[in-house]
N, C-alpha and C. Protein backbone atom coordinates (compact mmCIF):
# COMPACT_ATOMS: atom_id res chain seq x y z
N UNK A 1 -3.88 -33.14 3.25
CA UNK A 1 -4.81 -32.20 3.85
C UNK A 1 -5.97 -32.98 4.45
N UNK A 2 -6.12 -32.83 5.52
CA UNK A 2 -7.74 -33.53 6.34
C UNK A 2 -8.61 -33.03 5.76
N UNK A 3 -9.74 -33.04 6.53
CA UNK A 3 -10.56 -32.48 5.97
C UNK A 3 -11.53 -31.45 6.46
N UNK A 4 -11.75 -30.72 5.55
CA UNK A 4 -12.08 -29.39 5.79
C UNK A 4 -13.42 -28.71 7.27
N UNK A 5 -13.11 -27.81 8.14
CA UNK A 5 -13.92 -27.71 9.24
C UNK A 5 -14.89 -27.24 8.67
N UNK A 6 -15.78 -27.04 10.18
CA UNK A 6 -16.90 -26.98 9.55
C UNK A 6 -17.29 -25.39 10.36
N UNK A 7 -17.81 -23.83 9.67
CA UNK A 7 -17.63 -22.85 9.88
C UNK A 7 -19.05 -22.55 10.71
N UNK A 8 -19.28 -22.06 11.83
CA UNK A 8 -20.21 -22.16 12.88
C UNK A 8 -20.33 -20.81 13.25
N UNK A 9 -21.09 -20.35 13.99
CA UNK A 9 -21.31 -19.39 15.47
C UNK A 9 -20.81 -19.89 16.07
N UNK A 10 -19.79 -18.76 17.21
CA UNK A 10 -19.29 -19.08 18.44
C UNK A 10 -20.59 -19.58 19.33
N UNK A 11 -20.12 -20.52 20.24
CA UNK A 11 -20.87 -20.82 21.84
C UNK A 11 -20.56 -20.84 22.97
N UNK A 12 -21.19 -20.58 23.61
CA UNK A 12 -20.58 -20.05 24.84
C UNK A 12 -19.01 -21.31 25.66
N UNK A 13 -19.43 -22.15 25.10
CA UNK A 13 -18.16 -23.01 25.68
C UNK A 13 -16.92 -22.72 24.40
N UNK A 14 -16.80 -22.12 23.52
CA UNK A 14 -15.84 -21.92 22.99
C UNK A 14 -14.72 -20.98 23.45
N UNK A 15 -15.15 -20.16 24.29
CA UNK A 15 -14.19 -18.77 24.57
C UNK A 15 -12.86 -19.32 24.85
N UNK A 16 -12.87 -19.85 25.60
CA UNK A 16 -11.14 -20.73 26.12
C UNK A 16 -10.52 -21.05 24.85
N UNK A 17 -10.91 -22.04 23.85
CA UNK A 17 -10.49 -22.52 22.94
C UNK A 17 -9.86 -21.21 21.81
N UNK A 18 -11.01 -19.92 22.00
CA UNK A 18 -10.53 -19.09 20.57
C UNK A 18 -9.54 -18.01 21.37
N UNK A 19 -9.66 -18.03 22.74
CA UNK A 19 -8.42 -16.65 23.23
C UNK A 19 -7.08 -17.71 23.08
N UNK A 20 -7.26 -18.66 23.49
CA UNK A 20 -6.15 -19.30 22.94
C UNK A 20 -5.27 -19.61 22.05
N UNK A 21 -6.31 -19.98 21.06
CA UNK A 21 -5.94 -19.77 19.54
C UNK A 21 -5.46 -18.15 19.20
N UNK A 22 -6.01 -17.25 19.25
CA UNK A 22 -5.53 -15.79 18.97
C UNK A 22 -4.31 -15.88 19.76
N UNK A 23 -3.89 -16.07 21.23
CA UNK A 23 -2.46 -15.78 21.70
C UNK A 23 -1.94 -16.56 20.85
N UNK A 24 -2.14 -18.01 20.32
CA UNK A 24 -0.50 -18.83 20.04
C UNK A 24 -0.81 -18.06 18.38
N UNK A 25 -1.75 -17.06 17.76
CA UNK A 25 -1.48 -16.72 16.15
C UNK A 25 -0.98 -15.44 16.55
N UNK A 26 -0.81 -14.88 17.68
CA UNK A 26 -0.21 -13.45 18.15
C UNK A 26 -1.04 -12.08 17.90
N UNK A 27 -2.51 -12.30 17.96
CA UNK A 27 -3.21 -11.64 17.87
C UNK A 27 -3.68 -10.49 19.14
N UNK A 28 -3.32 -11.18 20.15
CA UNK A 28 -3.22 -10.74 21.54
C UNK A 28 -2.46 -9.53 21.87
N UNK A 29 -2.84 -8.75 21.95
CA UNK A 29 -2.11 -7.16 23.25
C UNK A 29 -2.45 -7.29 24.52
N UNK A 30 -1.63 -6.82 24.64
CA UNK A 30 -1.61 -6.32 26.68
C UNK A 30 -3.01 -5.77 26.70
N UNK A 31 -2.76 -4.65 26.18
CA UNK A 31 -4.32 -3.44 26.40
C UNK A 31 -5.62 -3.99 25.80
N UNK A 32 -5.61 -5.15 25.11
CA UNK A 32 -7.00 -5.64 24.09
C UNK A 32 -7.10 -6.86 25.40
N UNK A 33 -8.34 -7.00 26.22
CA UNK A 33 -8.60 -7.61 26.72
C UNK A 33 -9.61 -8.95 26.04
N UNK A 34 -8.80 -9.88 25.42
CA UNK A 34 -9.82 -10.79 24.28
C UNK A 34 -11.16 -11.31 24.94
N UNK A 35 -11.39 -11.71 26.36
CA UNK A 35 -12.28 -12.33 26.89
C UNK A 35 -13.48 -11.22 26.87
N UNK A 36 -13.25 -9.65 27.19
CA UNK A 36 -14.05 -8.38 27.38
C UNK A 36 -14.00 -8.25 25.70
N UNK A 37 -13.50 -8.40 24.78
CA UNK A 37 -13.75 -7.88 23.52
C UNK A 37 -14.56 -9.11 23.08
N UNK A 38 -14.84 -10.28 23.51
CA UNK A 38 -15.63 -11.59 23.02
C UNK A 38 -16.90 -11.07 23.37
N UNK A 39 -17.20 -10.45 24.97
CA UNK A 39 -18.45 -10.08 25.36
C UNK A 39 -18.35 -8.85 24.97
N UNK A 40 -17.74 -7.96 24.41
CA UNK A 40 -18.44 -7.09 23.86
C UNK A 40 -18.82 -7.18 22.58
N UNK A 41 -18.43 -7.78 22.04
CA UNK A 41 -18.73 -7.94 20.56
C UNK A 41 -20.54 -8.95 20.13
N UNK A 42 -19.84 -9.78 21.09
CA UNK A 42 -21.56 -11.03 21.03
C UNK A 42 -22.67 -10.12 21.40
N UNK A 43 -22.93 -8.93 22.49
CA UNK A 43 -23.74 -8.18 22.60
C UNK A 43 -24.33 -6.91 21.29
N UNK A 44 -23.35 -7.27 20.58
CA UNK A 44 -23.60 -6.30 19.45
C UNK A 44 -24.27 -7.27 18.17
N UNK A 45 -23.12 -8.09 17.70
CA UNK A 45 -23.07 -8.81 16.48
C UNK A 45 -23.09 -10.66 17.09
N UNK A 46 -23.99 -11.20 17.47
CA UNK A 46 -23.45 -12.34 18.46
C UNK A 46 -23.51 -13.54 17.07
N UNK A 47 -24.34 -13.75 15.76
CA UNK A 47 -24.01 -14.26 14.54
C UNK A 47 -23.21 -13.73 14.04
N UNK A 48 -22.21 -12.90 14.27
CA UNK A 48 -20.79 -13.04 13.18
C UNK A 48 -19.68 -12.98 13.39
N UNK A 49 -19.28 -13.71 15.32
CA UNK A 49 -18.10 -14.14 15.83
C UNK A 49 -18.05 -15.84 15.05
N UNK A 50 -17.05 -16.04 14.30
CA UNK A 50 -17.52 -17.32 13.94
C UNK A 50 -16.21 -18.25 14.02
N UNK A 51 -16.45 -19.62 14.33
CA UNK A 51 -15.28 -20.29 14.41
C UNK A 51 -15.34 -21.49 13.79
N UNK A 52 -14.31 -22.03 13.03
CA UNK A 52 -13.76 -23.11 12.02
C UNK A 52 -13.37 -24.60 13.44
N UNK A 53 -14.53 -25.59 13.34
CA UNK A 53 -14.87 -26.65 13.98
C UNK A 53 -14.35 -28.06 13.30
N UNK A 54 -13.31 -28.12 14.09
CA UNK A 54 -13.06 -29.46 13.34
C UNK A 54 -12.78 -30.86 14.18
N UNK A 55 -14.31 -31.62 14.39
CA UNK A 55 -14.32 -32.53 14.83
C UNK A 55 -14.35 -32.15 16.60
N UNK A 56 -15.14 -30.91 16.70
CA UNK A 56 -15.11 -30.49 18.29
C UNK A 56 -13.57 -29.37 18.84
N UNK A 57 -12.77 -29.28 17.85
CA UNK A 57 -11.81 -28.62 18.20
C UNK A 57 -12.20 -27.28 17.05
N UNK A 58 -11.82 -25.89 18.00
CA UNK A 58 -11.86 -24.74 17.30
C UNK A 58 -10.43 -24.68 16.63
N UNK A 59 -10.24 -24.61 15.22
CA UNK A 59 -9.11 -24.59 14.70
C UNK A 59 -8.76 -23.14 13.60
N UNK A 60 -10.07 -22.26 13.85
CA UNK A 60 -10.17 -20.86 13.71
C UNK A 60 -11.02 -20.47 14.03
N UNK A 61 -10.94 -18.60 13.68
CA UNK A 61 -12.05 -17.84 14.01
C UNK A 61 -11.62 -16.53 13.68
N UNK A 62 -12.80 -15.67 13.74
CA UNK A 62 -13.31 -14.28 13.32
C UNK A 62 -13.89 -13.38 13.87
N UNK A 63 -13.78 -12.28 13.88
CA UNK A 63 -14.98 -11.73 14.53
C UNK A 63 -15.67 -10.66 13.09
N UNK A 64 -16.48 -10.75 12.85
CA UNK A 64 -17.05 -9.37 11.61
C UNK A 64 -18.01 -8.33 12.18
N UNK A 65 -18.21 -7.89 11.78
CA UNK A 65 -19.29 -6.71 11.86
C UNK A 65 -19.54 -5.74 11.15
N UNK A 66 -20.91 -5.45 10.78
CA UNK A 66 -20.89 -4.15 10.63
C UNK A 66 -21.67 -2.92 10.95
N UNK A 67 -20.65 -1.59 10.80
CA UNK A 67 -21.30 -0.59 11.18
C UNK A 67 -22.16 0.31 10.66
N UNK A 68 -22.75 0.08 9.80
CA UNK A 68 -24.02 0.31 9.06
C UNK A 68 -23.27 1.32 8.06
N UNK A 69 -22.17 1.32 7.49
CA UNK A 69 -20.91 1.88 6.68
C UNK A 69 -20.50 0.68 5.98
N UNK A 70 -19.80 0.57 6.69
CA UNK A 70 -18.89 -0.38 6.40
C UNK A 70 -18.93 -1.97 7.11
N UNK A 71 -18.68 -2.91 6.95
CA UNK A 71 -18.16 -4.44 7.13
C UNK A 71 -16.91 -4.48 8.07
N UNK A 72 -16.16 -5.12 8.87
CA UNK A 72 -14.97 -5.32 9.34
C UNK A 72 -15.05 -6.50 10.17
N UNK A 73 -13.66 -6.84 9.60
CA UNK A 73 -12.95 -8.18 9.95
C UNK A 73 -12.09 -8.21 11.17
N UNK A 74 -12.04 -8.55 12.26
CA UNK A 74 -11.05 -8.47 13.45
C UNK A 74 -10.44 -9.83 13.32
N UNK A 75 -9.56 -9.70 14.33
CA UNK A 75 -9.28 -10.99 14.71
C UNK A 75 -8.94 -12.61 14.25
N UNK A 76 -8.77 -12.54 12.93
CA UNK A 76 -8.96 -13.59 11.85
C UNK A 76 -7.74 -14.51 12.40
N UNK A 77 -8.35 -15.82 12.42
CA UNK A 77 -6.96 -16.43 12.82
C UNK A 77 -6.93 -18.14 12.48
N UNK A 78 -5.67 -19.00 11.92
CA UNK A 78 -6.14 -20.04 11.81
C UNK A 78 -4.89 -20.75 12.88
N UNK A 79 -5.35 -21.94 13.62
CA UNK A 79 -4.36 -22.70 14.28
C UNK A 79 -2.84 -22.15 13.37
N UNK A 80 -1.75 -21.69 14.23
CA UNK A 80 -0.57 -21.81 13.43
C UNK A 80 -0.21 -23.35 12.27
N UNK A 81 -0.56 -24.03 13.49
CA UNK A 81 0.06 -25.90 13.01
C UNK A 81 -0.91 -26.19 11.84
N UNK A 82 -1.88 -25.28 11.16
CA UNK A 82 -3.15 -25.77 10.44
C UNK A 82 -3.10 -24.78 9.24
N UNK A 83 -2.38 -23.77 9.57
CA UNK A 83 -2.29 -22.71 8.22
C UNK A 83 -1.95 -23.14 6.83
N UNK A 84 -2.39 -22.59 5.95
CA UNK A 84 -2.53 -23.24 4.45
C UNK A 84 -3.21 -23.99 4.34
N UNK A 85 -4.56 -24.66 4.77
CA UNK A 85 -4.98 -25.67 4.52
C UNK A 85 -6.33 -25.04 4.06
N UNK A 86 -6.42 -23.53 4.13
CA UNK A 86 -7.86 -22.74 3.53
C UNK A 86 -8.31 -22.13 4.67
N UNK A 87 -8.35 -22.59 6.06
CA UNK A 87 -9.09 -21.84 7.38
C UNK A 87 -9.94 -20.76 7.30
N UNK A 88 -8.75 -20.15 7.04
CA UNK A 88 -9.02 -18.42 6.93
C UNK A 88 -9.68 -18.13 5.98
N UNK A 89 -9.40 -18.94 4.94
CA UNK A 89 -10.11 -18.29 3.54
C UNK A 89 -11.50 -18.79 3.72
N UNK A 90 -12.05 -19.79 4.38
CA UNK A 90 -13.12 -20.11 4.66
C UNK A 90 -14.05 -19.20 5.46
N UNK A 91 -13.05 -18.85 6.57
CA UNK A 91 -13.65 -18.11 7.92
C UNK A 91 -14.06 -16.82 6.72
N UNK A 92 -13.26 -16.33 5.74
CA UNK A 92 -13.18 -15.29 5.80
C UNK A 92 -14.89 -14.87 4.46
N UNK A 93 -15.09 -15.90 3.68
CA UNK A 93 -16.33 -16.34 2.98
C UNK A 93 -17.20 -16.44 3.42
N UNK A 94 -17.16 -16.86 4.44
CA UNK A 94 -18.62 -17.13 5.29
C UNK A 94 -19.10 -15.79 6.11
N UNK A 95 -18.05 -15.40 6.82
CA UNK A 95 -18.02 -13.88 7.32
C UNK A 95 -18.84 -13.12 6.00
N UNK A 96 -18.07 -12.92 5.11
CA UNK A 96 -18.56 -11.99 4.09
C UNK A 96 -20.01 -11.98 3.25
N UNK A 97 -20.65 -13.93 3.17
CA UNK A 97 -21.81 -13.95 3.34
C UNK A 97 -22.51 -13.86 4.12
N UNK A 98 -22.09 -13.68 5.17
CA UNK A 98 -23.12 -12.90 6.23
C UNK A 98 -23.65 -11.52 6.23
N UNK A 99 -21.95 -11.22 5.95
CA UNK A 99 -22.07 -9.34 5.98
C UNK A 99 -23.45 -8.63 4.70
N UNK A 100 -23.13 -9.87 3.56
CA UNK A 100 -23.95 -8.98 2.54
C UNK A 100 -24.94 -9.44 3.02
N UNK A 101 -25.48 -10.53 3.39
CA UNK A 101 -27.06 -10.74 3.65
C UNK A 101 -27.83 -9.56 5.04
N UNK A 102 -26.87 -9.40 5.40
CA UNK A 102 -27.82 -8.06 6.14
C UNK A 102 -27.41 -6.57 5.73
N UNK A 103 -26.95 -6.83 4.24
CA UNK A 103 -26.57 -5.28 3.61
C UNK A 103 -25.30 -4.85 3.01
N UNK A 104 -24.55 -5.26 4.05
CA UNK A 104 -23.07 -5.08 4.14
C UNK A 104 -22.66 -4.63 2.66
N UNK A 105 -22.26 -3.01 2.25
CA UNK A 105 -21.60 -2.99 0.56
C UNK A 105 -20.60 -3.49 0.89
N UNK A 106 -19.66 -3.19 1.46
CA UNK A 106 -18.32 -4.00 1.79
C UNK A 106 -17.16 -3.67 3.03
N UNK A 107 -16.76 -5.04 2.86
CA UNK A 107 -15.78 -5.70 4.00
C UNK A 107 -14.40 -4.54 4.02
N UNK A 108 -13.76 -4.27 5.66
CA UNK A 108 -12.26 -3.68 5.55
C UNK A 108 -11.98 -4.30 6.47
N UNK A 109 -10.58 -3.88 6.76
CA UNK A 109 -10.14 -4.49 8.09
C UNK A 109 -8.66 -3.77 8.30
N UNK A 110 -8.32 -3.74 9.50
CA UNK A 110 -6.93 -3.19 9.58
C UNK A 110 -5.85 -4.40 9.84
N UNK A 111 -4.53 -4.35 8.99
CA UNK A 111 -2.84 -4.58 9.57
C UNK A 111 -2.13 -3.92 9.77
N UNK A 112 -1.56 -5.03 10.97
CA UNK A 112 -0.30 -3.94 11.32
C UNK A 112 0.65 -3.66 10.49
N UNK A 113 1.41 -2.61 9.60
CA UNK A 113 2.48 -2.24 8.53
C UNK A 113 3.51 -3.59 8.45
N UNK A 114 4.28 -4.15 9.67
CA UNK A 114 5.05 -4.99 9.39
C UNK A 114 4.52 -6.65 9.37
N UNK A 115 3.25 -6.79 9.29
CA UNK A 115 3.10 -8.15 9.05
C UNK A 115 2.70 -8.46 7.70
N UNK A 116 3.88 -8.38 7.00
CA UNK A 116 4.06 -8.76 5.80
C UNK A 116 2.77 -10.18 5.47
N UNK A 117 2.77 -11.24 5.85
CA UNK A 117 2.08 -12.39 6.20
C UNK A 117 0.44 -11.99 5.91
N UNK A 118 0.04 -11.58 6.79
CA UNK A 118 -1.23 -11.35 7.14
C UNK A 118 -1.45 -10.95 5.89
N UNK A 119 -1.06 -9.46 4.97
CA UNK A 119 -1.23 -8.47 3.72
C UNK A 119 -1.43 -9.87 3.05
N UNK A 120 -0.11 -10.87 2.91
CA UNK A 120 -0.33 -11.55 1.85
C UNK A 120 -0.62 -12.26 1.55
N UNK A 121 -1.54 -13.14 2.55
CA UNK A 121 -2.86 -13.59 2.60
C UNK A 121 -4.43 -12.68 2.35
N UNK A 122 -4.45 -11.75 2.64
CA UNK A 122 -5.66 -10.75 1.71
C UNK A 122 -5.74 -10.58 0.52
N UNK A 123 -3.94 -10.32 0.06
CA UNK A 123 -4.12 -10.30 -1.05
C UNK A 123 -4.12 -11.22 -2.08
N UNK A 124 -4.28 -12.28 -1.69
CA UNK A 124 -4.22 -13.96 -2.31
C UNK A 124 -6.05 -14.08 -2.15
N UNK A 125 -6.41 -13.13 -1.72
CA UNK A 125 -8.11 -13.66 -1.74
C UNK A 125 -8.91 -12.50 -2.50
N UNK A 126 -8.04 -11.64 -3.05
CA UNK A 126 -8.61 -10.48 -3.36
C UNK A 126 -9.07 -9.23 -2.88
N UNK A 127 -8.07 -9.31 -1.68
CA UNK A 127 -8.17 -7.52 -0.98
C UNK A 127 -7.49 -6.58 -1.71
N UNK A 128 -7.72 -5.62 -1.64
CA UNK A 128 -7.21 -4.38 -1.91
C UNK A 128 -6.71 -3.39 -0.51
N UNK A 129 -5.15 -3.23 -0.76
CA UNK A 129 -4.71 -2.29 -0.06
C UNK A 129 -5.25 -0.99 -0.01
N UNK A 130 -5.20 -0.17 0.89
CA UNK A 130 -5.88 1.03 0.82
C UNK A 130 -4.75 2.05 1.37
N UNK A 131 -3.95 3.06 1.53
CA UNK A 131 -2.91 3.98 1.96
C UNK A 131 -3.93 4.93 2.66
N UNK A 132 -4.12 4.92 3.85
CA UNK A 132 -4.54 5.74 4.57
C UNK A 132 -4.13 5.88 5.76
N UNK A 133 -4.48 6.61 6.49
CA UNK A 133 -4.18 7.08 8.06
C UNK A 133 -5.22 6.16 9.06
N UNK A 134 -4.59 5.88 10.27
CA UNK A 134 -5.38 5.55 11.18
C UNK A 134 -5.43 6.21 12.52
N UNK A 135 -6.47 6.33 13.46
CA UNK A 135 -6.32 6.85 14.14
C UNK A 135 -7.42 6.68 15.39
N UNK A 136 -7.10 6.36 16.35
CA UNK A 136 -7.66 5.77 17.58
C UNK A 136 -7.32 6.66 19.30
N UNK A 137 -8.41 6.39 19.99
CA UNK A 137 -8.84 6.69 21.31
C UNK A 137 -9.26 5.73 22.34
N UNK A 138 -8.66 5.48 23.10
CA UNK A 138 -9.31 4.59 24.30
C UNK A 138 -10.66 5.06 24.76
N UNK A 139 -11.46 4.39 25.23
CA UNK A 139 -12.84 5.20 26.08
C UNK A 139 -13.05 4.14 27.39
N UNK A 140 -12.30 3.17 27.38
CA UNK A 140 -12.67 1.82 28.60
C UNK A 140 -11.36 1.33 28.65
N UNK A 141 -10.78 1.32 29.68
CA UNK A 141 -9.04 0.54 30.05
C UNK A 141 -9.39 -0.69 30.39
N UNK A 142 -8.98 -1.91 29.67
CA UNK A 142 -8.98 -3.41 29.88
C UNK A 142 -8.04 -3.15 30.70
């Protein structure tokens, strides 16, 4: 194992590096425009897009927020070629000390039903599944 990155704020020269990273971890949709969801998100929450720096290369990232409810995690992702080495579990600590220092009671986040993977990495850090419904509306077409 190398050694461990170092967990930052996005900057403005990172964007290339993390839409990238999200397509090759398959985080990417047609309809989720990542470059318009980077600027929309930094205008809201611009300390808690955060990315895992290692040696000048982005080798993860996050986006958190919260909505004065709740905490949420988007986008979590570590280099495929780099997984297991903690990334995520890092990204995902630092996120969460952020969230509580401006309040945050606590963190959620949504998966998709069949990515077995993703669940079982949450639940290796101490998430809790939740059985509920989801349910969504467009208001802006990427």
């Amino acid at each position: 194992m190398s050694a461990a990155p170092r967990i930052r704020t996005f900057h403005d020269g990172d964007e290339e590096a993390v839409v990238g990273l999200w397509e090759r971890a398959g985080l990417t949709r047609p309809w989720n425009d990542p470059r318009k969801d980077i600027a929309r998100f930094r205008a809201v929450w611009p300390d808690l897009l955060l990315v895992a720096d290692l040696g000048g290369a982005v080798v993860g990232a996050v986006m958190a927020g919260y909505d004065g409810h709740r905490g949420w995690l988007n986008y979590l992702a570590a280099d495929p070629d780099r997984q297991g080495e903690g990334i995520g579990s890092a990204l995902v600590r630092e996120a969460e000390r952020r969230l509580e220092a401006i309040g945050c009671p606590k963190v959620q986040l949504l998966v998709r039903p069949e990515n077995a993977g993703v669940f079982a990495f949450y639940d290796a850090i101490g998430y809790e599944r939740a059985e509920i419904g989801f349910a969504g509306r467009r208001l802006i077409a990427d």
